[in-house]
N, C-alpha and C. Protein backbone atom coordinates (compact mmCIF):
# COMPACT_ATOMS: atom_id res chain seq x y z
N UNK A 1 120.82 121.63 88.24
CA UNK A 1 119.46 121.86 88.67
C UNK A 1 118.65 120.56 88.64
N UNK A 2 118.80 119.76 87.46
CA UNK A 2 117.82 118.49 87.40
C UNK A 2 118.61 117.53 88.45
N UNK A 3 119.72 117.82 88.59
CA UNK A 3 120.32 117.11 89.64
C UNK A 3 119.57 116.86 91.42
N UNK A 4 119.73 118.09 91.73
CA UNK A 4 119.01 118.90 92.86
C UNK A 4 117.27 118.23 92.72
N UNK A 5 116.51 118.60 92.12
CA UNK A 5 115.60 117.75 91.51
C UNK A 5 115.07 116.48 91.64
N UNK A 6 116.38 115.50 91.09
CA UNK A 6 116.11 113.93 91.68
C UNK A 6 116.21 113.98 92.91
N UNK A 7 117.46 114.57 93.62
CA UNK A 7 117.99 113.96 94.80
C UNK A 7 116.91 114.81 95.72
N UNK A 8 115.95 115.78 95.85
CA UNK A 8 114.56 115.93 96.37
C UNK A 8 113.50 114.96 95.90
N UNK A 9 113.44 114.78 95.03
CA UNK A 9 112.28 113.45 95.18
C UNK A 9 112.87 112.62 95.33
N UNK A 10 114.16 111.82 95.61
CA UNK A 10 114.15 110.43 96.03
C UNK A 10 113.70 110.71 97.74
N UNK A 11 114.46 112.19 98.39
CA UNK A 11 113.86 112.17 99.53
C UNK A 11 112.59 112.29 99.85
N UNK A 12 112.06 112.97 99.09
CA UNK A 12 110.51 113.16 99.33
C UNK A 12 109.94 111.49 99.01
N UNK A 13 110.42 110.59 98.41
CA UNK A 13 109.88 109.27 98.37
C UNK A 13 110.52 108.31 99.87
N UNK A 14 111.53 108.66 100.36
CA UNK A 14 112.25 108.05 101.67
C UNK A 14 111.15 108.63 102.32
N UNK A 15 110.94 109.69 102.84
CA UNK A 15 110.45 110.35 103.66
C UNK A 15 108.85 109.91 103.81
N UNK A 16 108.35 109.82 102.58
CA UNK A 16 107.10 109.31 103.02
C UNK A 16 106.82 107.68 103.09
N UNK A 17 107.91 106.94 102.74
CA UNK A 17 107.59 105.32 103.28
C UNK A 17 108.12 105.68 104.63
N UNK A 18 109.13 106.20 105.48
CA UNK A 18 109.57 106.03 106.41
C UNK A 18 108.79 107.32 107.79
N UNK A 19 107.87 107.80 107.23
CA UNK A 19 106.91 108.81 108.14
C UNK A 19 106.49 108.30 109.23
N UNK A 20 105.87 108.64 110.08
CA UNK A 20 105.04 108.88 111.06
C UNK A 20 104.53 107.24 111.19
N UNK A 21 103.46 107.07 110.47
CA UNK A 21 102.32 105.67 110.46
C UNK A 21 103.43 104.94 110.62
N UNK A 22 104.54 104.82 110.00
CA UNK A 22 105.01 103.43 109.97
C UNK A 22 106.09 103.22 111.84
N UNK A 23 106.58 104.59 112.10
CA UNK A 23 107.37 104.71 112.87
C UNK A 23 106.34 104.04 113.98
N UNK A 24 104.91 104.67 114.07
CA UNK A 24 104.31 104.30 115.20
C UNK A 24 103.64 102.79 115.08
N UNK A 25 104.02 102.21 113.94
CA UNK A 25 103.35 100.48 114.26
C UNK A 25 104.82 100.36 114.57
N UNK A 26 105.64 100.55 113.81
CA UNK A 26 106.71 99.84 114.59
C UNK A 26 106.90 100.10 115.94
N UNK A 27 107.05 101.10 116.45
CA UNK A 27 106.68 101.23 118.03
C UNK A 27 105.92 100.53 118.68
N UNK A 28 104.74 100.44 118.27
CA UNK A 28 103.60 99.76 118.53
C UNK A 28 103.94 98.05 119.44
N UNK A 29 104.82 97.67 118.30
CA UNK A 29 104.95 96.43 118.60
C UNK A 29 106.36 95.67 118.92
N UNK A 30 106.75 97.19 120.16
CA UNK A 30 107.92 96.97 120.62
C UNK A 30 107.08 97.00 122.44
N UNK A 31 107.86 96.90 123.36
CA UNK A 31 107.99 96.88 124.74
C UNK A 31 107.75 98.36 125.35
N UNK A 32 107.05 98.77 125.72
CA UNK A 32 107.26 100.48 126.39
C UNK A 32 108.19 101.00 126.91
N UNK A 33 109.52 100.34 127.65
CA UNK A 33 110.52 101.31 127.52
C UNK A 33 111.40 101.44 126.13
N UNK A 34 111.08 100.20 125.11
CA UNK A 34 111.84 100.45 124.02
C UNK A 34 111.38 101.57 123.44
N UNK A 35 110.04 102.16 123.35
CA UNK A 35 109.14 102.61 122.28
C UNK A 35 109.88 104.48 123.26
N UNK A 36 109.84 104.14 124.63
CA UNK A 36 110.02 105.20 125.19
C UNK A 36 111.71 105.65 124.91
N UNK A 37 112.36 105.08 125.06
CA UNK A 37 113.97 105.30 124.47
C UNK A 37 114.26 105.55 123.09
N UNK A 38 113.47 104.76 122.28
CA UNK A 38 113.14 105.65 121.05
C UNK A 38 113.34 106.42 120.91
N UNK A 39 111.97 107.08 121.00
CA UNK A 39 111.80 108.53 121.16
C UNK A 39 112.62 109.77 121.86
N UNK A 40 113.02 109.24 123.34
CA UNK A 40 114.29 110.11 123.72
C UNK A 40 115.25 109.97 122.95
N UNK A 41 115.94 108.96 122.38
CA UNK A 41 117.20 109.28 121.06
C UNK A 41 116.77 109.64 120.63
N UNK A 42 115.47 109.74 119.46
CA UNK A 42 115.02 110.44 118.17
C UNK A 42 115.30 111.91 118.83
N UNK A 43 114.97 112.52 119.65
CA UNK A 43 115.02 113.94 120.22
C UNK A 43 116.30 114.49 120.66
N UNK A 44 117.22 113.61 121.04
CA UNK A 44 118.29 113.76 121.41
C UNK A 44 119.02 113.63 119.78
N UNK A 45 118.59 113.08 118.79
CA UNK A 45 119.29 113.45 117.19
C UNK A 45 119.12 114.19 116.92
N UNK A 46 117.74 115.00 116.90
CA UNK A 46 117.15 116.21 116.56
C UNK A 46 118.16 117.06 117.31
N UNK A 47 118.06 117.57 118.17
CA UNK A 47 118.73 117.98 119.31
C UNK A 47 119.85 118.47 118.93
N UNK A 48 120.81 116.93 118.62
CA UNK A 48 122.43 117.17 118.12
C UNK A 48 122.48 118.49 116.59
N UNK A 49 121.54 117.90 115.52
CA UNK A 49 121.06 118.16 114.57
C UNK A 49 121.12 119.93 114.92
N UNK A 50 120.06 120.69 115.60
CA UNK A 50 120.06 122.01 115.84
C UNK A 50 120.77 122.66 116.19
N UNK A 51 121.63 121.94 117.22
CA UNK A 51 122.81 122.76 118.20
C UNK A 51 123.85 122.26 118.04
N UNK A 52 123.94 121.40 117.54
CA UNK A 52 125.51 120.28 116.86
C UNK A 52 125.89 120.10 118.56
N UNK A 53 125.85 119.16 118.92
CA UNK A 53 126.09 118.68 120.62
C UNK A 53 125.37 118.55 121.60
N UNK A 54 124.52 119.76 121.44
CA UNK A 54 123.59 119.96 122.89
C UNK A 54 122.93 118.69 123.22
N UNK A 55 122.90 118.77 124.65
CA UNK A 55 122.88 117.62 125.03
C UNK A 55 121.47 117.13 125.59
N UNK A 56 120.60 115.99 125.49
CA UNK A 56 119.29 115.78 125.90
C UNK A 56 119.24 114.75 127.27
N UNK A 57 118.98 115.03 128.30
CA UNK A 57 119.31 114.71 129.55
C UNK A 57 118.26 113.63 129.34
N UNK A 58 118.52 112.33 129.97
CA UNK A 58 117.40 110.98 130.01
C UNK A 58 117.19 111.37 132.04
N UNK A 59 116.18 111.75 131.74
CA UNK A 59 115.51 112.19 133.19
C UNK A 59 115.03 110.66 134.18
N UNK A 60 115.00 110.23 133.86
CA UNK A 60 114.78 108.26 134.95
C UNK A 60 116.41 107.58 135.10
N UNK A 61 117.54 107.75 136.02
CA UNK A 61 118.04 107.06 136.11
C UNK A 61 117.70 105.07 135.62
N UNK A 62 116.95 104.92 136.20
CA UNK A 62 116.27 103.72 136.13
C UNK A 62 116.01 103.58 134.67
N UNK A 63 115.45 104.40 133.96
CA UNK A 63 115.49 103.99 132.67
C UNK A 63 116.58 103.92 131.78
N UNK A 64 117.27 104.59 132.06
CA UNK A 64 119.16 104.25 131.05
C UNK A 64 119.78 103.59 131.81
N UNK A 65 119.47 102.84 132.93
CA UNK A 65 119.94 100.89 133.08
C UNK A 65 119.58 100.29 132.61
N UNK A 66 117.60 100.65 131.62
CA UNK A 66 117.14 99.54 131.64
C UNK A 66 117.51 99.04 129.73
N UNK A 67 117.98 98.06 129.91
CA UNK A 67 118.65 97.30 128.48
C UNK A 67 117.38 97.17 127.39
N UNK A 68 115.80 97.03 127.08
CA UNK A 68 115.10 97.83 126.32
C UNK A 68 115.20 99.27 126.52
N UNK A 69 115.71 99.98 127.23
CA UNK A 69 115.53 101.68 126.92
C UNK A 69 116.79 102.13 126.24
N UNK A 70 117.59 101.77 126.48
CA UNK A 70 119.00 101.74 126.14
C UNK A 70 119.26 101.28 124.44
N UNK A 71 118.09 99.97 124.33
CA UNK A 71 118.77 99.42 123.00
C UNK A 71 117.19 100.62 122.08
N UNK A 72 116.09 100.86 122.82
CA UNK A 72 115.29 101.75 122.07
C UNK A 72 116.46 102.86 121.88
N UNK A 73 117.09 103.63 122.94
CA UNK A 73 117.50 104.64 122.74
C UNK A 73 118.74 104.85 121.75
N UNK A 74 119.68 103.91 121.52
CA UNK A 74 120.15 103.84 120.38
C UNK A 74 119.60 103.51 118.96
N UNK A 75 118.45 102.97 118.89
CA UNK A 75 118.09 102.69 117.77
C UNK A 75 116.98 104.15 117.18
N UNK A 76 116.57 104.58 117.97
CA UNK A 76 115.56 106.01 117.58
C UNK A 76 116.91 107.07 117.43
N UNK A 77 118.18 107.16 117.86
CA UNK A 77 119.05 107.99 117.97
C UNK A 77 119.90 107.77 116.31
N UNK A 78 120.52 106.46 116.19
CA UNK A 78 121.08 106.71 114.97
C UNK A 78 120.13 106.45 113.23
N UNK A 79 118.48 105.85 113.98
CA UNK A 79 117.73 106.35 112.78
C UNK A 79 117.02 107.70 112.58
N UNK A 80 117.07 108.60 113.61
CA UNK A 80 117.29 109.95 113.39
C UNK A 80 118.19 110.53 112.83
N UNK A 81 119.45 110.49 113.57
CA UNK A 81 120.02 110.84 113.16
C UNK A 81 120.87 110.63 111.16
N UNK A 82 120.53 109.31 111.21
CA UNK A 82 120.48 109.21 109.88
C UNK A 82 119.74 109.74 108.73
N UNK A 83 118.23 110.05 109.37
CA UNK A 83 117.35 110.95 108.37
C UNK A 83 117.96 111.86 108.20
N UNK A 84 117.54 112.79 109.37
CA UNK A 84 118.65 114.26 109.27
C UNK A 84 119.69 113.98 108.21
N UNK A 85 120.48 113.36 108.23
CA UNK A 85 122.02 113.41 107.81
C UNK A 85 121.59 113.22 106.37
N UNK A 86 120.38 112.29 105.49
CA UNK A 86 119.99 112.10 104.73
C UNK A 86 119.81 113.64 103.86
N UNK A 87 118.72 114.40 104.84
CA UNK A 87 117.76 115.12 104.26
C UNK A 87 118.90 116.12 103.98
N UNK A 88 119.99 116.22 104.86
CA UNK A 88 120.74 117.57 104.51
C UNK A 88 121.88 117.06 103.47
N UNK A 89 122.44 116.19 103.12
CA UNK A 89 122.86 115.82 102.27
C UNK A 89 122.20 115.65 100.56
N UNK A 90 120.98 115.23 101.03
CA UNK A 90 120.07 115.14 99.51
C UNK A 90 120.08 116.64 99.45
N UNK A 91 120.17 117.88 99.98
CA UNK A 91 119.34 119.25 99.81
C UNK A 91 120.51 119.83 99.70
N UNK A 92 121.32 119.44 100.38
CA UNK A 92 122.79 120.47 99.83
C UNK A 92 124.65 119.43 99.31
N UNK A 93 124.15 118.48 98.13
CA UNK A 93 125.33 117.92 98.28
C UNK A 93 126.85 118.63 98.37
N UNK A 94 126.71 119.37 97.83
CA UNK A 94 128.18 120.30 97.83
C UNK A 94 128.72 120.54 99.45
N UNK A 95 127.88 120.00 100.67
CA UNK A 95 128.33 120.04 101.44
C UNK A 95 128.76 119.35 102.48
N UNK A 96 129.13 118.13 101.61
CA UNK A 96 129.85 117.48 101.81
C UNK A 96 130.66 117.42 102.66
């Protein structure tokens, strides 16, 4: 139980340096298709996350050529996906 315990507040301490405010200066002071590819990976982790696969369609051809949307879209994709993977690991280690 005190186990369970820490490993919720270390997330609840990840979770709030790595929230919202900070996600959006860092955005902030990226390029607009980076900030925009972002966000489509972050949704497309989520995404994987709910339905384990389902797939999030990038609707602009033109934008998954473009090499900021591409390098946004991997980088919002596996730091999503890494939270997720975080939060469900801190909340249920036995499942490993």
């Amino acid at each position: 139980m005190n186990k369970n315990i820490f490993h919720l507040t270390i997330l609840s301490f990840t979770l709030l340096f790595t929230g919202c405010p900070s996600q959006q200066s860092y955005l902030a002071s990226k390029p607009p298709l980076f900030a925009k590819g972002y966000k489509d990976g972050c949704k497309s982790a989520e995404r994987w996350w709910q339905n384990n696969l389902a797939n999030y369609k990038i609707i602009s051809e033109e934008d998954k050529e473009n090499p900021q949307y591409k390098e946004g879209w991997e980088t919002g994709y596996n730091r999503c996906y890494s939270e997720k993977e975080t939060e469900i690991w801190m909340t249920h280690p036995h499942a490993r």
